[in-house]
Protein backbone atom coordinates (compact mmCIF):
# COMPACT_ATOMS: atom_id res chain seq x y z
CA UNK A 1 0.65 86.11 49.42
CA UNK A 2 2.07 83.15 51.89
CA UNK A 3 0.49 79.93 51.29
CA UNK A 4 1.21 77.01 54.03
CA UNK A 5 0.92 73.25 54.18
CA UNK A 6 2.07 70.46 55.78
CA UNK A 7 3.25 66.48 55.80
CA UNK A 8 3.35 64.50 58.51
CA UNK A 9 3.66 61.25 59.11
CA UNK A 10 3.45 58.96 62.48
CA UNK A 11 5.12 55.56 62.87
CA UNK A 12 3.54 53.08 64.81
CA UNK A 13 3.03 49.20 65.53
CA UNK A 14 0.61 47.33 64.51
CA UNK A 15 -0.77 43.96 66.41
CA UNK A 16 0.56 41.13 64.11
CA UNK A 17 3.17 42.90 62.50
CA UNK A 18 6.19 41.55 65.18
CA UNK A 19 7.10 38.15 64.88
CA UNK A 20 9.32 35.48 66.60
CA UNK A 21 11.34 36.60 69.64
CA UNK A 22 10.47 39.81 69.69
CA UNK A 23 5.96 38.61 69.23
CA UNK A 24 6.87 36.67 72.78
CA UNK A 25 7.78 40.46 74.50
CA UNK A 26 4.39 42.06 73.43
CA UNK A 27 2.77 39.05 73.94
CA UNK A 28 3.39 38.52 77.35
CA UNK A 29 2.43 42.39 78.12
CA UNK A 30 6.58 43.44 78.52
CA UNK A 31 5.83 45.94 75.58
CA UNK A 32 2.41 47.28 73.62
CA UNK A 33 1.32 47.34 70.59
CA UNK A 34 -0.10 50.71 69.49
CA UNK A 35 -3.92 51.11 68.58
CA UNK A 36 -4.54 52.75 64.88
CA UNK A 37 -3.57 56.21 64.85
CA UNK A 38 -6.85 58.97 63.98
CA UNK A 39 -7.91 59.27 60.26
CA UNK A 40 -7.51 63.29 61.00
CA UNK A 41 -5.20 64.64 62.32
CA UNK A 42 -6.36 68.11 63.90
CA UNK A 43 -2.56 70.28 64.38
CA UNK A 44 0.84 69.66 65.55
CA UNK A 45 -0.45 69.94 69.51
CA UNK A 46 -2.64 66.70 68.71
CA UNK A 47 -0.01 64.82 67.62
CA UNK A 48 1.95 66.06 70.87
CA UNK A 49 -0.86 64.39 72.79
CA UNK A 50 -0.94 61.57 71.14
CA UNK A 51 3.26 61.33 71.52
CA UNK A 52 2.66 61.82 75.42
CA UNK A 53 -0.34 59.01 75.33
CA UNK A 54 2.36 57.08 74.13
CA UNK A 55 0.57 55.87 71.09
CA UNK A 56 3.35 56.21 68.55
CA UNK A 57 7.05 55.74 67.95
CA UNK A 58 7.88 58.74 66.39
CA UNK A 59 6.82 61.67 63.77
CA UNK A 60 7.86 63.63 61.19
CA UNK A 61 6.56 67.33 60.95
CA UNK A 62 7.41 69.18 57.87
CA UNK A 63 5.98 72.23 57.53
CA UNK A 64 6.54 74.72 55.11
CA UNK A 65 5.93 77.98 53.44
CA UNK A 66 5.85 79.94 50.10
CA UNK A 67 5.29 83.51 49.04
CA UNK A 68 3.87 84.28 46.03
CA UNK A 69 3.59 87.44 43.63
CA UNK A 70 2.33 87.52 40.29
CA UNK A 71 1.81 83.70 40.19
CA UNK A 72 5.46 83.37 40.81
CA UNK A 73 7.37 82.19 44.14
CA UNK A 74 9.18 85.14 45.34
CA UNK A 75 10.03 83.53 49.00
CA UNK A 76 10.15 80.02 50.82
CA UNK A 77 11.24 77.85 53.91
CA UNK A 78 10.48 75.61 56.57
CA UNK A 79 8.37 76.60 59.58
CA UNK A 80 9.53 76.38 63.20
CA UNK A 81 7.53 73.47 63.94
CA UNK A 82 8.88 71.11 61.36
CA UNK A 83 11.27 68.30 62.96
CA UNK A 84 11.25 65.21 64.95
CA UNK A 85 8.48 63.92 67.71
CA UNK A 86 9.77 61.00 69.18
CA UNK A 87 8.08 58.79 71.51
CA UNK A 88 9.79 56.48 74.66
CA UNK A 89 9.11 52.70 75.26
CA UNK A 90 7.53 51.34 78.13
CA UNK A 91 8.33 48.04 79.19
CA UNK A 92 6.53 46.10 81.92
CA UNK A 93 8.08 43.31 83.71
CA UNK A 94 5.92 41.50 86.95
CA UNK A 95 3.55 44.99 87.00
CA UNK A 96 6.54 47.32 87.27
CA UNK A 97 6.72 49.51 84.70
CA UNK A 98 9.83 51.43 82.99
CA UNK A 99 9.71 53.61 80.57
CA UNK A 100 12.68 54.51 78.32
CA UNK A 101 13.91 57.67 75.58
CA UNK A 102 13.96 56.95 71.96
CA UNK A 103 17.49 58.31 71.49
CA UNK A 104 16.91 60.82 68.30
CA UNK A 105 19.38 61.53 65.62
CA UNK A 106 19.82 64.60 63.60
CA UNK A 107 17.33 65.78 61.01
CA UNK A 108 18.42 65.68 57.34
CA UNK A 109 17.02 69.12 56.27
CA UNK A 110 18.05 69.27 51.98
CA UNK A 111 17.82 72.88 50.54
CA UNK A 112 14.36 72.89 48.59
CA UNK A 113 14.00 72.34 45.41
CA UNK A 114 12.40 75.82 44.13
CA UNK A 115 10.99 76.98 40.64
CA UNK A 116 9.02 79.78 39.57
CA UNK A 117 4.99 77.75 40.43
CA UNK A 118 6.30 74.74 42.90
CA UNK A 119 8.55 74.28 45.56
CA UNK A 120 9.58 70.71 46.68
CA UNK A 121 11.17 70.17 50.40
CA UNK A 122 12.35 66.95 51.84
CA UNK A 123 13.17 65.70 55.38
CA UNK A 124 14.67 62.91 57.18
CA UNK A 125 13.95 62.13 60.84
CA UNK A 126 14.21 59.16 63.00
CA UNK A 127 15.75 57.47 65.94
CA UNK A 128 16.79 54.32 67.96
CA UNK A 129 13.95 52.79 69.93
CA UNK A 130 14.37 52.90 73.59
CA UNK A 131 15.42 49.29 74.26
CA UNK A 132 18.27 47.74 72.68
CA UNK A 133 16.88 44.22 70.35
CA UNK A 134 18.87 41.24 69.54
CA UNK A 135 20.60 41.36 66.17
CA UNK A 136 22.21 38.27 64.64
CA UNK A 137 25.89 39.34 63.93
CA UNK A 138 28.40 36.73 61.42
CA UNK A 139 31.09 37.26 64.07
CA UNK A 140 31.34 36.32 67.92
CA UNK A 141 29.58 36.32 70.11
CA UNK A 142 27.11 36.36 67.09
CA UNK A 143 24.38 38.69 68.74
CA UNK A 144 24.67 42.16 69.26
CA UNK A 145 22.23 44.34 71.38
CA UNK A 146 21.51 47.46 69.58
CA UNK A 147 18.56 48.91 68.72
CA UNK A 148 18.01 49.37 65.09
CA UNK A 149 17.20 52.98 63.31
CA UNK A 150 13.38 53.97 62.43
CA UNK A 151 12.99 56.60 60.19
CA UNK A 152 10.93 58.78 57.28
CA UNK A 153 11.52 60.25 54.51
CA UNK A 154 8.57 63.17 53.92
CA UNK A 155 8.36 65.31 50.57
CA UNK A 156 6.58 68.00 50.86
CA UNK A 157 5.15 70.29 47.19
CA UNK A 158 4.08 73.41 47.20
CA UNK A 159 2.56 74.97 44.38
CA UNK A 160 1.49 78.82 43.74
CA UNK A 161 -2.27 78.21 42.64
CA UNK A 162 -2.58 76.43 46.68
CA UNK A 163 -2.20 72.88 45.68
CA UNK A 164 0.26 70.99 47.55
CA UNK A 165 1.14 67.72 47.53
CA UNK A 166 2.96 64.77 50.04
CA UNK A 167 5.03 61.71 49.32
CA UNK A 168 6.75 58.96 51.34
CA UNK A 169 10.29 59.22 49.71
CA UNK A 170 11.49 56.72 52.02
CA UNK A 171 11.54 54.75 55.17
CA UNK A 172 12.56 51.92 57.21
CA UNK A 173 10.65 48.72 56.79
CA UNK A 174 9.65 48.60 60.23
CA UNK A 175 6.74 49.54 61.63
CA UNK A 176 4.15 50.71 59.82
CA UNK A 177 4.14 54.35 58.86
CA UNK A 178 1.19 56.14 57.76
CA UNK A 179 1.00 60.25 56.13
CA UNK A 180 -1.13 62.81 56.56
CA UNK A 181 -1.92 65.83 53.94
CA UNK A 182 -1.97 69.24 54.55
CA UNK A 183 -5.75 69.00 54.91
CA UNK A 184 -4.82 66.57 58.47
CA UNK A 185 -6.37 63.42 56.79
CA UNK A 186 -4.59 60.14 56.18
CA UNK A 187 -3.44 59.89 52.59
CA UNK A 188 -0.93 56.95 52.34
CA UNK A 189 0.25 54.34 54.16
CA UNK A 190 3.72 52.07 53.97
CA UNK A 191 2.55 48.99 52.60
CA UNK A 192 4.62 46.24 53.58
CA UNK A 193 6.77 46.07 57.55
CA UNK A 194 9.47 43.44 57.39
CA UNK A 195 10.82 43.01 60.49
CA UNK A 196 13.49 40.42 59.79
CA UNK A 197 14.94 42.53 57.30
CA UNK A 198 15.12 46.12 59.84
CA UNK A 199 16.20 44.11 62.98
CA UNK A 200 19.42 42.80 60.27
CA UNK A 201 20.26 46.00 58.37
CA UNK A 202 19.00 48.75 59.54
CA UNK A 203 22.29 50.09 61.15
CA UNK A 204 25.00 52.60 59.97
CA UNK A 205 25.48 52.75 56.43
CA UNK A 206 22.33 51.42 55.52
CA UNK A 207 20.30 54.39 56.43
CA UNK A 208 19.90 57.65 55.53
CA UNK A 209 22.76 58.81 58.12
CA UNK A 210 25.32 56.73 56.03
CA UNK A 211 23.36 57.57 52.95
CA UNK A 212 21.37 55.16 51.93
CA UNK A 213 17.90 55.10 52.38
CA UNK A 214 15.25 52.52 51.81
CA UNK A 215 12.89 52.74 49.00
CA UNK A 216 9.25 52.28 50.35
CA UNK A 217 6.14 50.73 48.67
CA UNK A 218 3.25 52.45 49.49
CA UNK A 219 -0.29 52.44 48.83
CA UNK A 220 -3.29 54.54 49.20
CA UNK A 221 -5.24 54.78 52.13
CA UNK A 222 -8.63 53.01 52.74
CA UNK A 223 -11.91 53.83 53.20
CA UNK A 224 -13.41 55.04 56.25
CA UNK A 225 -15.63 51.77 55.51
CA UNK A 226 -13.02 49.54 55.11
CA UNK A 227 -11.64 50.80 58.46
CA UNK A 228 -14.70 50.12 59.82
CA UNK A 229 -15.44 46.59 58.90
CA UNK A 230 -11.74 45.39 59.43
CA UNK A 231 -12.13 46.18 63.10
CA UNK A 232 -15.37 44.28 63.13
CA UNK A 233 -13.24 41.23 61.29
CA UNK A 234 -10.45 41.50 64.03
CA UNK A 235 -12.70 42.04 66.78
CA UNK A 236 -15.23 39.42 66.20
CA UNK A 237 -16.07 36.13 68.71
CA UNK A 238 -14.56 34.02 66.20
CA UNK A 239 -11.22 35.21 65.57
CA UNK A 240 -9.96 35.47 61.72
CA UNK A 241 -7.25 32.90 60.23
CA UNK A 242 -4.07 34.24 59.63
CA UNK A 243 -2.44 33.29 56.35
CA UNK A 244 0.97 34.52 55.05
CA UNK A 245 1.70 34.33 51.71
CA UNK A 246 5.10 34.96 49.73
CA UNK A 247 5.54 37.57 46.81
CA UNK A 248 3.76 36.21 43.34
CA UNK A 249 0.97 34.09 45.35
CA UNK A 250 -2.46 33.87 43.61
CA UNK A 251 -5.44 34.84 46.99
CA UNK A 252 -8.14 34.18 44.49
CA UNK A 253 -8.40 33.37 40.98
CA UNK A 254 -11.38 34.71 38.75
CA UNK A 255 -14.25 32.59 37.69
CA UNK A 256 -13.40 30.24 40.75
CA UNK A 257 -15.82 29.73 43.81
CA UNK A 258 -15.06 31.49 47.11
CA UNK A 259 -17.15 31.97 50.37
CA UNK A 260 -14.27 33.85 52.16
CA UNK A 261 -13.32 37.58 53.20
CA UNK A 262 -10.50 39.46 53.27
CA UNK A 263 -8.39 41.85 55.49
CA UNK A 264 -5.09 42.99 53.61
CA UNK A 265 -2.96 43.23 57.02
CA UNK A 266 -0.13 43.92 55.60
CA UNK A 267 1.25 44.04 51.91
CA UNK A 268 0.31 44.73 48.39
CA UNK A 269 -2.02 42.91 46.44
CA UNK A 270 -2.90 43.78 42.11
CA UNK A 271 -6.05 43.05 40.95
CA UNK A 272 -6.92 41.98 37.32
CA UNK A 273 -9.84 41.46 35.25
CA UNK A 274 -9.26 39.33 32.46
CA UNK A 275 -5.77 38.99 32.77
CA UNK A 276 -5.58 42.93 33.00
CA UNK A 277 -4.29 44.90 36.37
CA UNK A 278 -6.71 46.83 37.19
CA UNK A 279 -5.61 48.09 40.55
CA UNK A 280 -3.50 47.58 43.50
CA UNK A 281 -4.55 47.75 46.85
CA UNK A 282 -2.49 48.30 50.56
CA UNK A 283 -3.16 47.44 54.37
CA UNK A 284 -6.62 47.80 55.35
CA UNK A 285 -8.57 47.11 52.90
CA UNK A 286 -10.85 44.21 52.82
CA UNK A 287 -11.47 42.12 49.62
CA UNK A 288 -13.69 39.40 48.32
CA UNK A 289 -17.39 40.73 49.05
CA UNK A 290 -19.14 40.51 45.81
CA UNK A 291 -18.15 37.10 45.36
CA UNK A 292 -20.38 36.89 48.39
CA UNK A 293 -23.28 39.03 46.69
CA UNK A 294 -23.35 37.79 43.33
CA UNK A 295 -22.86 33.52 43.18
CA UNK A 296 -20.21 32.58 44.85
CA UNK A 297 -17.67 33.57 42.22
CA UNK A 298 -14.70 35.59 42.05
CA UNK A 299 -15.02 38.53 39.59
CA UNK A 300 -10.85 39.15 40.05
CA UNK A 301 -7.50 37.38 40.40
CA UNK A 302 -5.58 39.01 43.55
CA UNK A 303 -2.40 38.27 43.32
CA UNK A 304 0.58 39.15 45.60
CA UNK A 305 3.01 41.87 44.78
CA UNK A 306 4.99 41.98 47.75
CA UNK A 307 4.91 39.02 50.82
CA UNK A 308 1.51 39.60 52.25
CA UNK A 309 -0.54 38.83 55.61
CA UNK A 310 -3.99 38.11 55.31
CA UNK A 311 -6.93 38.39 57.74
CA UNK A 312 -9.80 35.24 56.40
CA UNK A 313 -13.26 35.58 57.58
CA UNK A 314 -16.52 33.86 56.98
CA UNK A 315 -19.39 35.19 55.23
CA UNK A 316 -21.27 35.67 58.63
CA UNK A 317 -19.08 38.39 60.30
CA UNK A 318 -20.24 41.18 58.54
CA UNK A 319 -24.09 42.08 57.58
CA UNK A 320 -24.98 41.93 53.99
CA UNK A 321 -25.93 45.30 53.79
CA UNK A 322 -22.66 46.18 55.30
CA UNK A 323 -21.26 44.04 52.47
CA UNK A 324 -23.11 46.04 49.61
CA UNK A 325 -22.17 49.01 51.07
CA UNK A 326 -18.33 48.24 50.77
CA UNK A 327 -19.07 47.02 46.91
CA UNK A 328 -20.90 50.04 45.90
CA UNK A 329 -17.43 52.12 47.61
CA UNK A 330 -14.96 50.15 45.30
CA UNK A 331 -16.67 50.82 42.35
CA UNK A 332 -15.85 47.74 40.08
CA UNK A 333 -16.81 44.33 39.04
CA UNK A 334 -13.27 42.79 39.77
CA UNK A 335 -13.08 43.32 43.84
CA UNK A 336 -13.24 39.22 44.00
């Protein structure tokens, strides 16, 4: 019997993720950010239409196979379609339009790892972007143009009973990267992009092409809800406060008032409950509703595990019953 599955994972930018020089480029229309990729993901020829929309930077397709007799893997490999989809870069100066080729680089394909119920296999793709980005430099002239690498790490399990399983091994910090399951539906995100630090290293021997590639924090995906209501935050007639915070920052403390909402843009926050970690949450999700719902109290301490960005909205954006809604979907007292 030959059971199949699939990772995949799409790298895109989000608004308020580029900062500085670079913010002033999308800014003033000479690039775009990217809308939110689909929470499904129907086969490989959607993501090809999506690549020639040009709503991404680049994916990684790893798709694989196993045969199985007797409960036992007998047979395995990679399917045809697995590799790189890379995207171009259109840039727009005074309404004329250019548009230029990511320039790929060659897939890192390892040998999978295979035992008698699972097989694991791993792959590497990425790229340069299309146009070349200032990088600060310690000798003259002190600025070189090259455009930095973007890449993903996908693992991809198969096991004989059907099961399989994905994993973001690794990736650049920059831009956000999100990964689908075998099923097509978003399962985890990257939770932190950190621009400064890709635009400085990530050249040569600090990627996976010189052998070393980046750890990643990730974090689950949201809620369909959550999705929801954050576009309703960033959409709204009163536009939400952006705060950045460094690593170890307290957002709220429990026991203290608070009238505000939040939209994790981009980070990791931990929640805890009586000095207890009850949690951790990623981009997308929004925080701080039952303090709204039940006295003006926080029920949790959020506190910052990695730098974080932070959407803040007034009670009045979204309806209350959208509010008890999102508090029945996370399930505990200590949401904030």
């Amino acid at each position: 019997m030959r059971i199949e599955s699939r990772a995949l994972s799409i790298s895109w930018i989000p608004m308020e993720s580029v900062q500085g020089v670079l913010r002033a480029g999308f800014d003033f229309g000479i690039s775009h950010y990217d809308a939110p990729p689909p929470d499904h993901l129907d086969s490989v020829e959607h993501v090809r239409r999506l690549r020639d929309d040009d709503a991404f930077r680049f994916a990684n397709v790893l798709s694989a196979w196993i045969d199985v007799e007797d409960g036992r893997i007998v047979g395995s490999g990679r399917s045809a379609e697995s590799g790189l989809m890379i995207g171009s870069t259109t840039v727009r100066v005074a309404q004329v339009g250019a548009t230029f080729q990511a320039i790929a680089l060659p897939e890192l394909q390892p040998e999978p790892l295979v035992g008698e119920t699972s097989a694991q296999f791993m792959q590497t793709v990425g790229g340069r972007t299309g146009v070349p980005l200032p990088r600060p430099v310690r000798h003259a002239p002190f600025v070189q143009w090259r455009a930095p690498m973007v890449w993903t790490t996908l693992a991809l399990t198969i096991h004989s009973d059907g099961r399989s399983d994905v994993e973001l091994a690794g990736a650049s910090t920059f831009p956000r990267h999100w990964v689908y399951d075998g099923d097509g539906d978003l399962a985890l995100k990257s939770g932190l992009t950190d621009q400064q630090s890709w635009v400085s290293h990530s050249f040569g021997d600090r990627t996976p092409w010189g052998e070393q590639d980046s750890s990643v924090v990730v974090a689950a995906a949201e809620s369909e809800l959550e999705r929801q209501l954050s576009a309703e935050v960033m959409q709204a007639d009163q536009k939400p406060e952006i705060r950045r915070l460094p690593q170890g920052s307290v957002v709220t403390r429990q026991g203290e008032p608070g009238s505000e909402l939040f939209l994790l843009l981009d980070g990791v926050l931990g929640v805890e409950v009586d000095g207890e970690v009850v949690g951790e949450v990623g981009p997308g999700a929004m925080l701080g509703e039952r303090a709204l719902l039940e006295g003006g109290r926080r029920a949790s301490t959020l506190v910052a595990k990695t730098p974080v960005r932070l959407a803040v909205a007034g009670a009045d954006v979204i309806d209350v019953r959208r509010l008890k809604d999102l508090a029945k979907h996370h399930g505990w007292k200590e949401d904030g």
